[in-house]
Protein backbone atom coordinates (compact mmCIF):
# COMPACT_ATOMS: atom_id res chain seq x y z
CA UNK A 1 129.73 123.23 66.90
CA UNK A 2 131.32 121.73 64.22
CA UNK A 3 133.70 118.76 64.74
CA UNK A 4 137.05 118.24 65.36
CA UNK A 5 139.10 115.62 63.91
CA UNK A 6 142.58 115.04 64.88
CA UNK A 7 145.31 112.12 63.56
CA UNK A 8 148.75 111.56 64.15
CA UNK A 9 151.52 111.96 61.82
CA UNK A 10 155.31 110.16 61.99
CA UNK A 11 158.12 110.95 61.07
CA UNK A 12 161.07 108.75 62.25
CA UNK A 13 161.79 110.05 65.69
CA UNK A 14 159.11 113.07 65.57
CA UNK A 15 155.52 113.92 64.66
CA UNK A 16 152.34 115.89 65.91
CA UNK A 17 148.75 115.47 66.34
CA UNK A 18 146.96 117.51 64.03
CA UNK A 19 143.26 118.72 64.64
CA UNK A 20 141.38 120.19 61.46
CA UNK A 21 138.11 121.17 61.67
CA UNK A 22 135.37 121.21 58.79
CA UNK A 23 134.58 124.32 57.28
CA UNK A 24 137.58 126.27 59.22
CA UNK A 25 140.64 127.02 57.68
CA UNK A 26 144.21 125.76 59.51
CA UNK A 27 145.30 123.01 61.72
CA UNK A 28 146.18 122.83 65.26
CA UNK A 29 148.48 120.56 66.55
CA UNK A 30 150.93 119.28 69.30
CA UNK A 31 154.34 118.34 68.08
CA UNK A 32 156.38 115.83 69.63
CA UNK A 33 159.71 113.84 69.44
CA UNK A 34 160.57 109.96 71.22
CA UNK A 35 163.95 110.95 73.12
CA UNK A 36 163.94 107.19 74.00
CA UNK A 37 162.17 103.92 73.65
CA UNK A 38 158.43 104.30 75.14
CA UNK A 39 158.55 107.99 75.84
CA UNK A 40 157.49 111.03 73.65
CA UNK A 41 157.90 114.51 74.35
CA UNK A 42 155.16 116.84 74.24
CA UNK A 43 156.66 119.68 72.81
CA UNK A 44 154.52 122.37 71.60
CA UNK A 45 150.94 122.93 70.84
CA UNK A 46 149.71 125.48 68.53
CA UNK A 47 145.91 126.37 67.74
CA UNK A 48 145.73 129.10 64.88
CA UNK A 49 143.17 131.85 65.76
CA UNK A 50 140.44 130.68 63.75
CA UNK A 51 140.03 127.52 65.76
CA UNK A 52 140.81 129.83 69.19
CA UNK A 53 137.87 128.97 71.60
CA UNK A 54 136.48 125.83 70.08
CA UNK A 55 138.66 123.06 72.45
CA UNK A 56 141.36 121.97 70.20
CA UNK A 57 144.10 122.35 72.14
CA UNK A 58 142.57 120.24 75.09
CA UNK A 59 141.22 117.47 72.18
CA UNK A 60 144.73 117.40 70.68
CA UNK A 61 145.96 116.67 74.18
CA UNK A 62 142.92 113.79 74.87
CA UNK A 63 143.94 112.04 72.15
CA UNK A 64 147.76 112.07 72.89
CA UNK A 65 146.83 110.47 76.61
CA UNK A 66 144.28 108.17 74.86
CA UNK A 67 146.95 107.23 73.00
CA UNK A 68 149.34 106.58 75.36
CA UNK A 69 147.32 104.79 76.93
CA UNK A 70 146.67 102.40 74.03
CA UNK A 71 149.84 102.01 72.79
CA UNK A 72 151.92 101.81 76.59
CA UNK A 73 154.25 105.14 76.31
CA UNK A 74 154.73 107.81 78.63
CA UNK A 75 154.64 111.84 77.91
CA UNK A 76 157.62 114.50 78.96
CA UNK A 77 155.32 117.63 79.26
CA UNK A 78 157.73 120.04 77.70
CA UNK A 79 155.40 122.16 76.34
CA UNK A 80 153.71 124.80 78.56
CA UNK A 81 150.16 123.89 77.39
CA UNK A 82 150.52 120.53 78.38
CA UNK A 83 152.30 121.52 81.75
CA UNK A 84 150.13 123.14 82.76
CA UNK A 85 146.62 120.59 82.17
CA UNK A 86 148.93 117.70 83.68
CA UNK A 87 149.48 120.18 87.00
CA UNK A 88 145.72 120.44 87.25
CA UNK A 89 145.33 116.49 86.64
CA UNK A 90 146.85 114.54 89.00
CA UNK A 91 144.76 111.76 88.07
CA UNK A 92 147.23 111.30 84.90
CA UNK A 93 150.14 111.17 86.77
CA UNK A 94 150.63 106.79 85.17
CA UNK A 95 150.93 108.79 81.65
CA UNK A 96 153.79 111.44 82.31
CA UNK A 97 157.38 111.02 83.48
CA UNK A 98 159.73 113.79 84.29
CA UNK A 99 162.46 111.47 82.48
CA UNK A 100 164.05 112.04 79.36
């Protein structure tokens, strides 16, 4: 399996994650916005077919909690990927807030 890398891009008040993969063509990512001070909203993830199968979406996602962890922010789990892995997580609850 080849690996996945992933790194975050900003832009002001938005950015994503963004996985690419060697020898596969695309990039997946999760895009997000900061409605406020130490918050980000997980908006949507997208994972082109070619990378379909091979965990992106779930190591774009482990690197936005790593991150939040690091760096002290909280996630608004807009997006219906991420909804749905928080709901079957519990043990995240300290990284998401219902807040905007």
């Amino acid at each position: 399996m080849t690996d996945i890398a992933i790194t975050r891009e900003d832009e002001g008040e938005a950015g994503r994650y963004v996985a690419r993969m060697e020898s596969i063509e695309g990039e997946g990512e999760i895009t997000f916005t900061r409605p406020r001070d130490g918050v980000i909203s997980a908006n949507h993830t997208n994972v082109p077919p070619s990378m379909a199968g091979r965990g992106v979406a779930r190591a774009l996602l482990d690197e936005m909690l790593a991150d939040a962890r690091r760096s002290g922010f909280r996630i608004i789990p807009v997006c219906a990927y991420v909804r749905g892995q928080y709901a079957r997580h519990p043990e995240w609850a300290d990284l998401f807030t219902t807040k905007p």
